[in-house]
Protein backbone atom coordinates (compact mmCIF):
# COMPACT_ATOMS: atom_id res chain seq x y z
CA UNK A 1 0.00 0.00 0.00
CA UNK A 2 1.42 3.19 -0.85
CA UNK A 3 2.65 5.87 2.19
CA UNK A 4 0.28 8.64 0.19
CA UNK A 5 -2.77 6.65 2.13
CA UNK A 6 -1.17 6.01 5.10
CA UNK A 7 -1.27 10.05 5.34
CA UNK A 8 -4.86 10.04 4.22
CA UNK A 9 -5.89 8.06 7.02
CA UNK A 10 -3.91 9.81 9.83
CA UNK A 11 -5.17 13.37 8.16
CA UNK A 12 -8.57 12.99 9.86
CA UNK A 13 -7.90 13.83 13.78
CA UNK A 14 -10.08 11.19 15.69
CA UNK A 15 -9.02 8.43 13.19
CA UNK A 16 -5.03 10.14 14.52
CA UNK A 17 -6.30 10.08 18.40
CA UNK A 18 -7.57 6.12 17.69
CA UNK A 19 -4.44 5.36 16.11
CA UNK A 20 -2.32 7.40 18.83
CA UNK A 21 -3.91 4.73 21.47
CA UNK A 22 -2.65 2.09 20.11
CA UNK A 23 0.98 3.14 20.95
CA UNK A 24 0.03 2.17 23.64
CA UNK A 25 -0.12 -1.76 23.07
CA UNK A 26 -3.24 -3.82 21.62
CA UNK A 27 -6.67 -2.80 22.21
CA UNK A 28 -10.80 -3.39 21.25
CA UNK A 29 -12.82 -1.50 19.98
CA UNK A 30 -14.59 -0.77 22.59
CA UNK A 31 -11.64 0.12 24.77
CA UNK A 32 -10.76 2.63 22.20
CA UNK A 33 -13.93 4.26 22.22
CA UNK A 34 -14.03 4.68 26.01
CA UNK A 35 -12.26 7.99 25.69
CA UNK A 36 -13.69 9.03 22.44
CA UNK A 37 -16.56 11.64 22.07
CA UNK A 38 -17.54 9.01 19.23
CA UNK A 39 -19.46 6.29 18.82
CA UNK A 40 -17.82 2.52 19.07
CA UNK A 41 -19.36 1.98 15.48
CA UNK A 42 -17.72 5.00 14.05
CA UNK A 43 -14.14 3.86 16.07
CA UNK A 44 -14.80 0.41 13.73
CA UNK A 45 -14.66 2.56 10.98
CA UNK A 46 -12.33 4.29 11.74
CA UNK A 47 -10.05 0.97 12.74
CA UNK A 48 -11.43 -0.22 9.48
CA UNK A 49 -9.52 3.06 7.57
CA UNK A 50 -6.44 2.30 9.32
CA UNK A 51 -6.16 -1.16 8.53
CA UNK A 52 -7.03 -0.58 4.68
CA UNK A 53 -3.97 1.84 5.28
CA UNK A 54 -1.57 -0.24 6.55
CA UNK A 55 -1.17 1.03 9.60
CA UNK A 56 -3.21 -1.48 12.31
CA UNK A 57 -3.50 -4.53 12.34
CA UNK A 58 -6.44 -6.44 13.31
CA UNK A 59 -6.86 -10.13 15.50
CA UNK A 60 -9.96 -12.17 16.32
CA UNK A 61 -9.89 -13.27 20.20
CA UNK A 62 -13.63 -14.88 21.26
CA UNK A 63 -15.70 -12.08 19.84
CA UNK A 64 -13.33 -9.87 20.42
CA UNK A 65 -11.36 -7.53 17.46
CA UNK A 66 -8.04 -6.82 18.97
CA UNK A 67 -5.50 -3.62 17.21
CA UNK A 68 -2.37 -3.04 17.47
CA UNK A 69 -0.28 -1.35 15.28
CA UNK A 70 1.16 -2.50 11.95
CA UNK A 71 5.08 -2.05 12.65
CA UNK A 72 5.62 -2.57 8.87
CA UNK A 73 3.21 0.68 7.40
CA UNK A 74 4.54 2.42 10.08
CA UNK A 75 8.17 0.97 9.08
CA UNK A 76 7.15 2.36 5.61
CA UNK A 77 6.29 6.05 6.26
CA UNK A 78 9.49 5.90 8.20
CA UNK A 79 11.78 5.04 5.24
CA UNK A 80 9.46 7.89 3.03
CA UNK A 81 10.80 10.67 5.84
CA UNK A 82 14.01 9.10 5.67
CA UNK A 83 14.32 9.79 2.50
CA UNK A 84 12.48 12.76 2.15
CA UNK A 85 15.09 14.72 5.06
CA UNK A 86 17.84 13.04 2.84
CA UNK A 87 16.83 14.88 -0.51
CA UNK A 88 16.35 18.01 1.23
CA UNK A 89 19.56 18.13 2.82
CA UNK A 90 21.17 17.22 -0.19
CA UNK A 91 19.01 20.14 -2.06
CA UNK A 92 20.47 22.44 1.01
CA UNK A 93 23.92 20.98 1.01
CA UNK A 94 23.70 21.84 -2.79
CA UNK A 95 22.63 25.42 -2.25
CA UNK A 96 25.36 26.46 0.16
CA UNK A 97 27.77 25.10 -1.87
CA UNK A 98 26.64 27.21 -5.22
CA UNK A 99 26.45 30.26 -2.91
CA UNK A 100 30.26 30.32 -1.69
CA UNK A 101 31.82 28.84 -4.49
């Protein structure tokens, strides 16, 4: 899946705030929407975004969904920022070097 949606997901603030509480280790739904001014429906969809994304992952227990969060898209936008600050600092790098010389 490409990074572009990973940032389409996380652009939408409660879909960020779910996704932020899963930092802190593997959670339902309904656990996730005990803090939420939202609705434990609208946390499934917003679990469902994320996953489509990349970026959770999900895991049957009983009846219970359990997320967490998907190491590898988050592994992913990683590497794009990686190389994104590399290019730039190149670009810079480039531009100070024109100036003096």
């Amino acid at each position: 899946m490409a990074y572009e949606s990973k940032f389409e997901a996380l652009a939408v603030p409660t879909r960020r705030a779910v996704f932020e509480r899963l930092k802190g280790g593997p959670a339902s739904v309904g656990a996730l929407a005990a803090d939420l001014p939202v609705s434990r429906p609208a946390v499934s969809q917003h679990l469902k975004v994320l996953k489509d994304a990349g970026l959770v992952t999900e895991q049957r227990e009983g009846v219970k969904r359990i997320y967490r969060v998907d190491h590898d898209g988050l592994r992913e936008m990683r590497d794009y920022f990686d190389r994104f600050w590399g290019e730039a600092l190149d670009a810079y790098k480039r531009s100070l070097e024109t100036k003096d010389g």
